[in-house]
PDB file of N, CA and C in Angstrom:
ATOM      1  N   UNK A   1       0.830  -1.177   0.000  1.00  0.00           N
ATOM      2  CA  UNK A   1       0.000   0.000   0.000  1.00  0.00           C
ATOM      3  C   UNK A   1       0.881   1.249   0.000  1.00  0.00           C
ATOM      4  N   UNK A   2       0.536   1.950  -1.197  1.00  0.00           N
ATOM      5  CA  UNK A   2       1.067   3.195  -1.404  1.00  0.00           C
ATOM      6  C   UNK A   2       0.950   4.681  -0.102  1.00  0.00           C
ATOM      7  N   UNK A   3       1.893   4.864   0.602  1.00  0.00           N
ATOM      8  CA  UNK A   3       1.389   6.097   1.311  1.00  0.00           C
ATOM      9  C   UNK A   3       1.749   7.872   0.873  1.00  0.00           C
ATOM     10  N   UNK A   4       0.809   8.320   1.041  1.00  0.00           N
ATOM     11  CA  UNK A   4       1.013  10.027   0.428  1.00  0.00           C
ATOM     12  C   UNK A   4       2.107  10.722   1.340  1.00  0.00           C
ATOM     13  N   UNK A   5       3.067  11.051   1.107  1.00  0.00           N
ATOM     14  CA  UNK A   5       3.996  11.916   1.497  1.00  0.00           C
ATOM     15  C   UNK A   5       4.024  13.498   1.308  1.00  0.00           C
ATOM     16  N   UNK A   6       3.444  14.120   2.380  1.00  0.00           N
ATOM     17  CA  UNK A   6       3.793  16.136   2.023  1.00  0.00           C
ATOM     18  C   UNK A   6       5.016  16.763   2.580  1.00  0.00           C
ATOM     19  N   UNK A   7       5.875  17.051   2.232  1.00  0.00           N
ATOM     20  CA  UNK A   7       7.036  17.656   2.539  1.00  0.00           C
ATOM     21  C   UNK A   7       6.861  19.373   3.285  1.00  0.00           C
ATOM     22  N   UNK A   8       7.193  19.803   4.170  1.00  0.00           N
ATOM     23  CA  UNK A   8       6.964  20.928   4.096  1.00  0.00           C
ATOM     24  C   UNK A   8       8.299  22.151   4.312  1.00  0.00           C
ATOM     25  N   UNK A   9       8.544  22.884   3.958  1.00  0.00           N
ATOM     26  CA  UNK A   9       9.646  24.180   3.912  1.00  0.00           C
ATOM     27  C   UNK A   9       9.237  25.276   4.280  1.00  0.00           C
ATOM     28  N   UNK A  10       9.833  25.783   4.902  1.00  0.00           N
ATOM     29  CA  UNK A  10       9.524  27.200   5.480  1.00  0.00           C
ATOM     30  C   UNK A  10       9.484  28.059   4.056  1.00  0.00           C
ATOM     31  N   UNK A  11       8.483  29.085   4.593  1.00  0.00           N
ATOM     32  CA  UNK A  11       7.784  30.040   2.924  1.00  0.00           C
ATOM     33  C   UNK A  11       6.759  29.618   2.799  1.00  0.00           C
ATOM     34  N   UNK A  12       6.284  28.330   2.926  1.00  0.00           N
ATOM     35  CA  UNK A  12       5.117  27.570   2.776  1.00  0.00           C
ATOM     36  C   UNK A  12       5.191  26.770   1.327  1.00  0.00           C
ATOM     37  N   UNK A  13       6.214  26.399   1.133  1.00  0.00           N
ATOM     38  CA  UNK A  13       6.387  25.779  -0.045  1.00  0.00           C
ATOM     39  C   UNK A  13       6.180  23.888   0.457  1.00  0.00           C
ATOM     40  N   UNK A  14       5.241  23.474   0.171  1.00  0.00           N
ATOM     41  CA  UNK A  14       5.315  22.198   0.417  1.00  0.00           C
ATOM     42  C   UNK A  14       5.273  21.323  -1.553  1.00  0.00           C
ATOM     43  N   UNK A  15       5.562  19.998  -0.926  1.00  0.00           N
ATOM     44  CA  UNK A  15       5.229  19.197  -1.980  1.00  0.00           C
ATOM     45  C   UNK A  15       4.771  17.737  -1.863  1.00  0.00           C
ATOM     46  N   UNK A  16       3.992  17.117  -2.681  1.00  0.00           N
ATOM     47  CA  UNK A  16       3.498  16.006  -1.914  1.00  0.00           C
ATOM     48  C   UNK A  16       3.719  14.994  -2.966  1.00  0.00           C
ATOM     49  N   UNK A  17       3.790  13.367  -3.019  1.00  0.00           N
ATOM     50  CA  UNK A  17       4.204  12.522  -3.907  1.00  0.00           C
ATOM     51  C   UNK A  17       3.506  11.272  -2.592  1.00  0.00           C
ATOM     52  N   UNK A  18       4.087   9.709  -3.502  1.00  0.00           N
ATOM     53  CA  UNK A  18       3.483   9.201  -2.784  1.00  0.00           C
ATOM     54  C   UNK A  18       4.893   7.714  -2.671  1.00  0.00           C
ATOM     55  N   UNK A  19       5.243   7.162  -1.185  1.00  0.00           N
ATOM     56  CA  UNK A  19       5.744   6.296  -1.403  1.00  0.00           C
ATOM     57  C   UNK A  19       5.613   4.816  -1.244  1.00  0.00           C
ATOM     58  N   UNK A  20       6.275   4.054  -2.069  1.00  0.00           N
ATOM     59  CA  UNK A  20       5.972   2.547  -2.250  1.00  0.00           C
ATOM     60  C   UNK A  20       6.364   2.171  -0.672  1.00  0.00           C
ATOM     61  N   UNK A  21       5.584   0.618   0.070  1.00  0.00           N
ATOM     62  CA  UNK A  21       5.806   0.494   1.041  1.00  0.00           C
ATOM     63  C   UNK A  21       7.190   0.379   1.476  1.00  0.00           C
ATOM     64  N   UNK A  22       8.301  -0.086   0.388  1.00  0.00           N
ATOM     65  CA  UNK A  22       9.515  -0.558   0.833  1.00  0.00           C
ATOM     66  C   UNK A  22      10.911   0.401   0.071  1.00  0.00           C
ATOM     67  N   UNK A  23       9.997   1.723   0.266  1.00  0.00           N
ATOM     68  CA  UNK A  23      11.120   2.592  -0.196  1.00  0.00           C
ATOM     69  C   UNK A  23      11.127   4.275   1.262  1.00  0.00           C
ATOM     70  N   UNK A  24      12.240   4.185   1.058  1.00  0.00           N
ATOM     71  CA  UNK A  24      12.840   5.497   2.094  1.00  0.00           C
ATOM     72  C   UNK A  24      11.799   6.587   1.540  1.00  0.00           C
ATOM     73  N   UNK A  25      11.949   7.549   2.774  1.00  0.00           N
ATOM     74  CA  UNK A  25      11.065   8.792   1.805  1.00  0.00           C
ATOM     75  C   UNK A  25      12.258   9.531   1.158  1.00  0.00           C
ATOM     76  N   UNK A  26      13.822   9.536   1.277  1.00  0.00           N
ATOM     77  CA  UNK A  26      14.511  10.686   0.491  1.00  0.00           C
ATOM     78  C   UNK A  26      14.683   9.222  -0.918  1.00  0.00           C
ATOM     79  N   UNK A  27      14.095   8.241  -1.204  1.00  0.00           N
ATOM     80  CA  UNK A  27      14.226   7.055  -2.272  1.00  0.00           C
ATOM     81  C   UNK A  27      12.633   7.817  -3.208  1.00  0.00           C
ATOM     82  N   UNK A  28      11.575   7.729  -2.585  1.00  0.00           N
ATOM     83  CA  UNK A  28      10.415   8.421  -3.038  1.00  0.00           C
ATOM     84  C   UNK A  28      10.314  10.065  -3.645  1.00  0.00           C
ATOM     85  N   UNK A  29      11.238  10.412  -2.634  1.00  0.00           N
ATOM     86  CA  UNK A  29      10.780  11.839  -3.030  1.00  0.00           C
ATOM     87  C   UNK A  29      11.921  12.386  -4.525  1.00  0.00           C
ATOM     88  N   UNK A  30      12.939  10.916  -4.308  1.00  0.00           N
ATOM     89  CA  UNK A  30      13.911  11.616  -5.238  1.00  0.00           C
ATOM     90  C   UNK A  30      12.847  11.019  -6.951  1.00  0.00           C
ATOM     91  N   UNK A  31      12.506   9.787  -7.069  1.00  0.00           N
ATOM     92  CA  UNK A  31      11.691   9.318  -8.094  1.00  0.00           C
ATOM     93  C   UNK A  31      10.889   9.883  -8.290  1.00  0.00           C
ATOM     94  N   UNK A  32       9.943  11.239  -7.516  1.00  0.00           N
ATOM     95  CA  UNK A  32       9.266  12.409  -7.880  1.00  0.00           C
ATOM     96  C   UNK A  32       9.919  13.580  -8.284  1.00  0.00           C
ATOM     97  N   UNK A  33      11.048  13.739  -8.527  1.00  0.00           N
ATOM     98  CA  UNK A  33      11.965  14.548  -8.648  1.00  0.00           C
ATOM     99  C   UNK A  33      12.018  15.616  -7.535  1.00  0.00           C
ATOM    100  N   UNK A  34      11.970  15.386  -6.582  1.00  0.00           N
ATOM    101  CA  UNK A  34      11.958  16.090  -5.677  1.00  0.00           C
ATOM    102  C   UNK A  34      13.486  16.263  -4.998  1.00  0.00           C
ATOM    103  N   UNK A  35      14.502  16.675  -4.478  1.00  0.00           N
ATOM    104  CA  UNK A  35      15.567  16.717  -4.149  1.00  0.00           C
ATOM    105  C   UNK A  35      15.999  17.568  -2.539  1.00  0.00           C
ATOM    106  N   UNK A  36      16.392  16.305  -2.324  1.00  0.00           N
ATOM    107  CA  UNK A  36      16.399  16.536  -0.696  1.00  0.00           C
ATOM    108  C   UNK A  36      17.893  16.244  -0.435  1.00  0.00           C
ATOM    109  N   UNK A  37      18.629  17.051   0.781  1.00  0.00           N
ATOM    110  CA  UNK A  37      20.305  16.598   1.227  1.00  0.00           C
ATOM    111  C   UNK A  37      20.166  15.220   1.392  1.00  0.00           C
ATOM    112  N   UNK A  38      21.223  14.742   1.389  1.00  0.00           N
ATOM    113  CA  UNK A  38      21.942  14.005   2.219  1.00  0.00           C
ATOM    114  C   UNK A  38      23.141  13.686   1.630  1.00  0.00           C
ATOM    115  N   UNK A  39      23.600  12.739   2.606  1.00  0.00           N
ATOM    116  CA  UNK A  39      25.376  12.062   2.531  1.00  0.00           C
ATOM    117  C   UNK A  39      25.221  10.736   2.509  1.00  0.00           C
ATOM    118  N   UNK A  40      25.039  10.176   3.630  1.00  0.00           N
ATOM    119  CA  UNK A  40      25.578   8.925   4.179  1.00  0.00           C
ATOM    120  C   UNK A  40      24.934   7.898   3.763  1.00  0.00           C
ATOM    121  N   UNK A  41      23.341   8.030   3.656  1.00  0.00           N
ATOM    122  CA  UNK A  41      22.296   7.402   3.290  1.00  0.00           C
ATOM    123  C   UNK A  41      22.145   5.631   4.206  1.00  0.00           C
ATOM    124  N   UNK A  42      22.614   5.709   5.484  1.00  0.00           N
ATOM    125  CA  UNK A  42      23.129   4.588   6.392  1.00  0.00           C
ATOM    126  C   UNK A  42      22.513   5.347   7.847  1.00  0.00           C
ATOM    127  N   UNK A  43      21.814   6.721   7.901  1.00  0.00           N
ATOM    128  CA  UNK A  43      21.326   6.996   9.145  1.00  0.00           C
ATOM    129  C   UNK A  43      22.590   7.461  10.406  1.00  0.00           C
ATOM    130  N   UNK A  44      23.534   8.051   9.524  1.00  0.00           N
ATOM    131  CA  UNK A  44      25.089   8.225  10.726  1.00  0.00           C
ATOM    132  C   UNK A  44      25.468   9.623  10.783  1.00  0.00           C
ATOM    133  N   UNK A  45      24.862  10.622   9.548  1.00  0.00           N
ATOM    134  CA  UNK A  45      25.050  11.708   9.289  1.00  0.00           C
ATOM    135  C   UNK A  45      24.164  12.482   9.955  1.00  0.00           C
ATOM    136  N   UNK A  46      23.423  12.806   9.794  1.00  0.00           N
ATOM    137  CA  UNK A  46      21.594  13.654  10.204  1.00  0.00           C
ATOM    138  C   UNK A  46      21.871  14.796   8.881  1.00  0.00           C
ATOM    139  N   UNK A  47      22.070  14.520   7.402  1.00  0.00           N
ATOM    140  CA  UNK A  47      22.279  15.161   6.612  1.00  0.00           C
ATOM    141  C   UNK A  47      20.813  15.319   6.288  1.00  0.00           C
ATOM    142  N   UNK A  48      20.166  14.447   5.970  1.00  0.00           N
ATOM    143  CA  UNK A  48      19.042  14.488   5.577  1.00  0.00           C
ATOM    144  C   UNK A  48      17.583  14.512   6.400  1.00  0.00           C
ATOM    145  N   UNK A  49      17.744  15.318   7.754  1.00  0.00           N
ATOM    146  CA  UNK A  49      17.080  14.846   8.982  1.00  0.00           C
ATOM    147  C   UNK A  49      15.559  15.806   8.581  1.00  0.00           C
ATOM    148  N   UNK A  50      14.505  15.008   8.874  1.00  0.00           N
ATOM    149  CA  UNK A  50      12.916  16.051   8.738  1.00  0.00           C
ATOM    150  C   UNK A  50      12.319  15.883  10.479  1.00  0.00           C
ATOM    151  N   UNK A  51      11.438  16.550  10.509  1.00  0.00           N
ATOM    152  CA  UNK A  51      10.537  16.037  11.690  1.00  0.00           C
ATOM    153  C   UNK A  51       9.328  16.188  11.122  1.00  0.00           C
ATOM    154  N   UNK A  52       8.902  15.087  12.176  1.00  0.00           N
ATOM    155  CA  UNK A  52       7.124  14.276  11.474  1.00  0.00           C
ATOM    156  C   UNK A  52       6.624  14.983  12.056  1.00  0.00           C
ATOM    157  N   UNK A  53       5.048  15.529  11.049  1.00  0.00           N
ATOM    158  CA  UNK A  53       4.430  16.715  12.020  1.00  0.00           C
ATOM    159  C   UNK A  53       3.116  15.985  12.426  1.00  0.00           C
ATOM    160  N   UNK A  54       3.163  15.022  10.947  1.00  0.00           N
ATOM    161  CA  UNK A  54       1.893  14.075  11.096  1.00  0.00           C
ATOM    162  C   UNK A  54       2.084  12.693  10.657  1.00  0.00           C
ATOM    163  N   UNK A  55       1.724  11.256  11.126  1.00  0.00           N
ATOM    164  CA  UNK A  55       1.915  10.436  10.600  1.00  0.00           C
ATOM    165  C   UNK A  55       2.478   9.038  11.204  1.00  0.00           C
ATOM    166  N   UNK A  56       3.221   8.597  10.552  1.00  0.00           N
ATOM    167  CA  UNK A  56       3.988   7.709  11.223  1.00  0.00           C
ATOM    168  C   UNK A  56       4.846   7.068  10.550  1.00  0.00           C
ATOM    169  N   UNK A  57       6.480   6.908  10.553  1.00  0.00           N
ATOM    170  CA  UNK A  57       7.679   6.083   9.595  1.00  0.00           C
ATOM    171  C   UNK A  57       8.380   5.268  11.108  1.00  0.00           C
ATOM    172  N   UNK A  58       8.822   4.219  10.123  1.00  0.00           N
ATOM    173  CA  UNK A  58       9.896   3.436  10.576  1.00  0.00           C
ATOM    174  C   UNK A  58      11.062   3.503  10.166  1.00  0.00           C
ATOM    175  N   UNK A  59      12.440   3.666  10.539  1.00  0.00           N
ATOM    176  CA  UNK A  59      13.210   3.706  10.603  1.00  0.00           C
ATOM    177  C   UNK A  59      13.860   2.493  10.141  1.00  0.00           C
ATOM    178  N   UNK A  60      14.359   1.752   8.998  1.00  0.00           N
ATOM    179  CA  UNK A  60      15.233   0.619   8.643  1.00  0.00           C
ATOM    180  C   UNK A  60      16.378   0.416   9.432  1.00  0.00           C
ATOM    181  N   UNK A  61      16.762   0.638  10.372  1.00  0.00           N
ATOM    182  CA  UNK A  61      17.669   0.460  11.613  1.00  0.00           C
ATOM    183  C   UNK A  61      17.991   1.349  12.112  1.00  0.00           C
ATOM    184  N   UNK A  62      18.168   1.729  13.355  1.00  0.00           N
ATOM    185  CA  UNK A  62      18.628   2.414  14.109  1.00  0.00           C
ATOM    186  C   UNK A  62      18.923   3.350  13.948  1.00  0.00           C
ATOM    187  N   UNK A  63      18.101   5.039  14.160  1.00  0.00           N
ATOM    188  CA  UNK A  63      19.220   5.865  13.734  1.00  0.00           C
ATOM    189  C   UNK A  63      20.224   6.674  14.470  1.00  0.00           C
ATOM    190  N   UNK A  64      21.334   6.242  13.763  1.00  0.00           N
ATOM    191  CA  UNK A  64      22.623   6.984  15.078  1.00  0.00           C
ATOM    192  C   UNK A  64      22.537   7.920  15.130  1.00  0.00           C
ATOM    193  N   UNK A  65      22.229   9.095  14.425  1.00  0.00           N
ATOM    194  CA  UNK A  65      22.698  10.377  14.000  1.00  0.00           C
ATOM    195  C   UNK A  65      21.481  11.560  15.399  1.00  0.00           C
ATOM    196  N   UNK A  66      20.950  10.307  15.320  1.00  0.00           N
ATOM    197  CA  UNK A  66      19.623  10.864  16.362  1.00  0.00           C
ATOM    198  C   UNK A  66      19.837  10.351  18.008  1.00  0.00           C
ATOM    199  N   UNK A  67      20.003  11.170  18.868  1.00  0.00           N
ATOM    200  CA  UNK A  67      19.723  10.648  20.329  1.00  0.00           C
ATOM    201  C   UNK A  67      18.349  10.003  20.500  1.00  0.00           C
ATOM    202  N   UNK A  68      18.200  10.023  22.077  1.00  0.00           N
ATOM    203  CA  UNK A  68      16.661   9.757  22.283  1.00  0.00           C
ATOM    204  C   UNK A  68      15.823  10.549  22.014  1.00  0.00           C
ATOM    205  N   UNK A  69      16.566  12.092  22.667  1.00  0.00           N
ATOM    206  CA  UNK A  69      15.532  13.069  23.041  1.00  0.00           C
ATOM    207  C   UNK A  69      15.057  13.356  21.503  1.00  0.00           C
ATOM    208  N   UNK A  70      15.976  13.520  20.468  1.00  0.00           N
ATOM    209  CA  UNK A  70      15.703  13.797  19.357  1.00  0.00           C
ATOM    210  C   UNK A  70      14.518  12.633  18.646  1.00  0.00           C
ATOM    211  N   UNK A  71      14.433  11.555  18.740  1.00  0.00           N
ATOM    212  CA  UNK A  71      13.520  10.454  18.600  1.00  0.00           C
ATOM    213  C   UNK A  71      11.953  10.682  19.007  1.00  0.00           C
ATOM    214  N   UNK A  72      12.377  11.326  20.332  1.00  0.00           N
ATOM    215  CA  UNK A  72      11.448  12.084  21.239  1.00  0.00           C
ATOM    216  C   UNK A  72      10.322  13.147  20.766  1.00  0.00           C
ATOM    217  N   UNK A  73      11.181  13.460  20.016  1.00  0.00           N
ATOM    218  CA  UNK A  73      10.791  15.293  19.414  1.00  0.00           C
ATOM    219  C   UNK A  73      10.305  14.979  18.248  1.00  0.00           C
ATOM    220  N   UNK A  74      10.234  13.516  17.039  1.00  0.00           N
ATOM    221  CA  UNK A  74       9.999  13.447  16.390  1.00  0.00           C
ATOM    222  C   UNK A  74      10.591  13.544  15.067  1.00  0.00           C
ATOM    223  N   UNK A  75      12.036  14.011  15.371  1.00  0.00           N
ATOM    224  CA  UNK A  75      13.207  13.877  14.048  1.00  0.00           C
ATOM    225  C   UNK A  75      13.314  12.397  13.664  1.00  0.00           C
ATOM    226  N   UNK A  76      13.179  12.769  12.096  1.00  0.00           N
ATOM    227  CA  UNK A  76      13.337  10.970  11.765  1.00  0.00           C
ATOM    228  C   UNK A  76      14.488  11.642  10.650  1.00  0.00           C
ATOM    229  N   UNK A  77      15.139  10.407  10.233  1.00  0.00           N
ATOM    230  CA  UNK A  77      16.685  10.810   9.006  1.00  0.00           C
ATOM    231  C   UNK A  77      15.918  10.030   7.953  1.00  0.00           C
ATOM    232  N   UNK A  78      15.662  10.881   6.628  1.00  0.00           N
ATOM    233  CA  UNK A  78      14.777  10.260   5.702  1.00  0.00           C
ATOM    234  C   UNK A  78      15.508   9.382   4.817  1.00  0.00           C
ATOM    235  N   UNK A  79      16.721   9.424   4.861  1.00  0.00           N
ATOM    236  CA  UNK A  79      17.020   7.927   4.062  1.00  0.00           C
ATOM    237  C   UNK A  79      17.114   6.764   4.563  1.00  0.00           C
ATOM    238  N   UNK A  80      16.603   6.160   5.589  1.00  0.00           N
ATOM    239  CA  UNK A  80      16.164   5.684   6.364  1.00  0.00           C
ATOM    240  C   UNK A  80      14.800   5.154   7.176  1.00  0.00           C
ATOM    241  N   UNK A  81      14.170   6.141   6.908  1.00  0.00           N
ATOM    242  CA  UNK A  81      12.827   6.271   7.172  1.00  0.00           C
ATOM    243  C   UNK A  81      11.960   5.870   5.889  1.00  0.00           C
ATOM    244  N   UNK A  82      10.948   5.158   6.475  1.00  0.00           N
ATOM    245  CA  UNK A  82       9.816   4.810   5.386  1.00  0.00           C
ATOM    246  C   UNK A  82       8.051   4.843   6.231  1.00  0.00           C
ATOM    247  N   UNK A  83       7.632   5.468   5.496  1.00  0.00           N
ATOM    248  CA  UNK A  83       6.168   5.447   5.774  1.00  0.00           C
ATOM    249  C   UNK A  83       5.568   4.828   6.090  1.00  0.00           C
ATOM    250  N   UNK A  84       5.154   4.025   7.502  1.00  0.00           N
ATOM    251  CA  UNK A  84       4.041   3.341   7.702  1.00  0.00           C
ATOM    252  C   UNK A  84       2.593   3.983   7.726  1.00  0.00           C
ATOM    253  N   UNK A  85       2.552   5.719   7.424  1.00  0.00           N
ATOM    254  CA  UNK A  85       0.668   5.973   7.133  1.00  0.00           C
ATOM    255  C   UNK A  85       0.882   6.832   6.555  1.00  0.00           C
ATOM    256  N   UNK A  86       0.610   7.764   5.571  1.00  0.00           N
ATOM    257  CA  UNK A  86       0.095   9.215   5.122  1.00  0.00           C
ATOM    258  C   UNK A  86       0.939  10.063   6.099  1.00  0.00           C
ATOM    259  N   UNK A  87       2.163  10.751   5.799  1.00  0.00           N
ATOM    260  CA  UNK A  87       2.897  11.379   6.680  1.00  0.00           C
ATOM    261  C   UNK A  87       3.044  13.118   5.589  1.00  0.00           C
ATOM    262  N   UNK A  88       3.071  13.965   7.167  1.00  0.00           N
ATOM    263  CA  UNK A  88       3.669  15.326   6.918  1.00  0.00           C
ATOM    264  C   UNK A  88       4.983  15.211   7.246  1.00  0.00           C
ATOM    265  N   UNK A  89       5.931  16.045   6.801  1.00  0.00           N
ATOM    266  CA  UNK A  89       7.070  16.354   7.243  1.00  0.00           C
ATOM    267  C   UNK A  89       7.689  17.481   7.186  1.00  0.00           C
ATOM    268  N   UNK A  90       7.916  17.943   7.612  1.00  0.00           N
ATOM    269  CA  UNK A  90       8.782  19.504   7.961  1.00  0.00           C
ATOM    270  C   UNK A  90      10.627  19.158   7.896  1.00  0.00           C
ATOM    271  N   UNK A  91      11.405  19.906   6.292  1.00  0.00           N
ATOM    272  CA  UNK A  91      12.135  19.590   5.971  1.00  0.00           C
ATOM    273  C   UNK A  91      13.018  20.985   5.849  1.00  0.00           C
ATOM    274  N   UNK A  92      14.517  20.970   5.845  1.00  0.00           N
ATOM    275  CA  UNK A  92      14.876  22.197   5.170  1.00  0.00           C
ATOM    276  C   UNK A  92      16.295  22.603   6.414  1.00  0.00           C
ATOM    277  N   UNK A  93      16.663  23.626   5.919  1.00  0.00           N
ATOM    278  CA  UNK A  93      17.986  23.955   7.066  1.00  0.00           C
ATOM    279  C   UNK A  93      17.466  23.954   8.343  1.00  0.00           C
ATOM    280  N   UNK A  94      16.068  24.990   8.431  1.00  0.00           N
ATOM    281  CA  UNK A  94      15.847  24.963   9.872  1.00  0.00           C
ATOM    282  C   UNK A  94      15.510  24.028  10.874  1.00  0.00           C
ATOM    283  N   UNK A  95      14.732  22.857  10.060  1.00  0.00           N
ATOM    284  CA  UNK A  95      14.865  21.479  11.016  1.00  0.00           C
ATOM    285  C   UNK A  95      16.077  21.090  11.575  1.00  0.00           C
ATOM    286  N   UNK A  96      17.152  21.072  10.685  1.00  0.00           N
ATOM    287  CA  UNK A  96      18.685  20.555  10.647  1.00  0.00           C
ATOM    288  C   UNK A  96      19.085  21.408  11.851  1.00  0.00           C
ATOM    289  N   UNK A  97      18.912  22.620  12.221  1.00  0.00           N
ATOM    290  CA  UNK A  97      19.341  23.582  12.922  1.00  0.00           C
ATOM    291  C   UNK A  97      19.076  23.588  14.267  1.00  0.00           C
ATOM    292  N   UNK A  98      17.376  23.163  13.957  1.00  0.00           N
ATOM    293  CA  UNK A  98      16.536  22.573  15.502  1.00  0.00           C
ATOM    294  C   UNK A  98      17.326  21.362  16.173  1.00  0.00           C
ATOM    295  N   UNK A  99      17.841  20.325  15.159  1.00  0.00           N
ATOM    296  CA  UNK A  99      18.314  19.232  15.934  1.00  0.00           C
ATOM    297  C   UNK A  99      19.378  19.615  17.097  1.00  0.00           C
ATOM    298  N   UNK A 100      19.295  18.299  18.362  1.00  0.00           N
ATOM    299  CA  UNK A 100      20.593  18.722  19.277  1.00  0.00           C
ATOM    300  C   UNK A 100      21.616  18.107  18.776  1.00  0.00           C
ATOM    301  N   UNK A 101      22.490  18.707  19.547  1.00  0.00           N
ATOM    302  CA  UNK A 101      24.053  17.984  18.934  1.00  0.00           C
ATOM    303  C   UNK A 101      24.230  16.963  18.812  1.00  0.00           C
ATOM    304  N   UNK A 102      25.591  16.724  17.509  1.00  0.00           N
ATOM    305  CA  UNK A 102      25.835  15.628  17.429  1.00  0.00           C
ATOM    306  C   UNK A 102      26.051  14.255  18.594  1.00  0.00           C
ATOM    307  N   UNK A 103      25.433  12.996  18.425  1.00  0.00           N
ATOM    308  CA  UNK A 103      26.050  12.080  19.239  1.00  0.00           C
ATOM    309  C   UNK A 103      27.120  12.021  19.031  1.00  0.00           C
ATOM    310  N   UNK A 104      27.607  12.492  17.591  1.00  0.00           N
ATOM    311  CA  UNK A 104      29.420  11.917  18.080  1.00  0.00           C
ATOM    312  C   UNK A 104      30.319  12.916  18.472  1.00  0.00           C
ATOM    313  N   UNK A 105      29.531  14.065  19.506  1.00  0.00           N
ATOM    314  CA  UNK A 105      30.242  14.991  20.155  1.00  0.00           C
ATOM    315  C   UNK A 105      31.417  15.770  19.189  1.00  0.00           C
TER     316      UNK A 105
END
């Protein structure tokens, strides 16, 4: 089952696409041509980090790049993350900016 993905950016620029159950959302959003950071694409960076405003993803293992509290708060690392329902996400420098520091100090 296909889930709808809305991206959102400060300005109010959002965009929405939809992803297959067994694909990342930065795997989805790039096959919509949509273009989002990242590096590592392994969940170690927080290059590509969103927070869920609505919804719900799973994480394909562990993500390092994220503490608890950050887990907490709702930062997920989207190459990594995949949609288990109809998710919002709030994407862009200023999420990246919100996050706390690195775990690897």
């Amino acid at each position: 089952m296909t889930h709808e993905i809305t991206l959102e950016w400060s300005g109010d620029r959002e965009e929405t696409f939809t992803a297959e159950p067994d694909e990342t959302v930065l795997e989805a959003a790039a096959r919509a041509g949509i273009r989002l950071p990242y590096d590592c694409r392994t969940g170690t960076c927080a290059e590509c980090v969103g927070r869920i405003i609505d919804g719900r993803i799973e994480h394909r293992r562990a993500p390092r790049a994220l503490d608890a509290e950050d887990r907490a708060e709702n930062y997920a690392l989207l190459c990594i993350a995949t949609a288990r329902e109809d998710c919002r996400i709030r994407v862009g420098s200023r999420v990246k900016t919100g996050l706390g520091g690195s775990p690897w100090g």
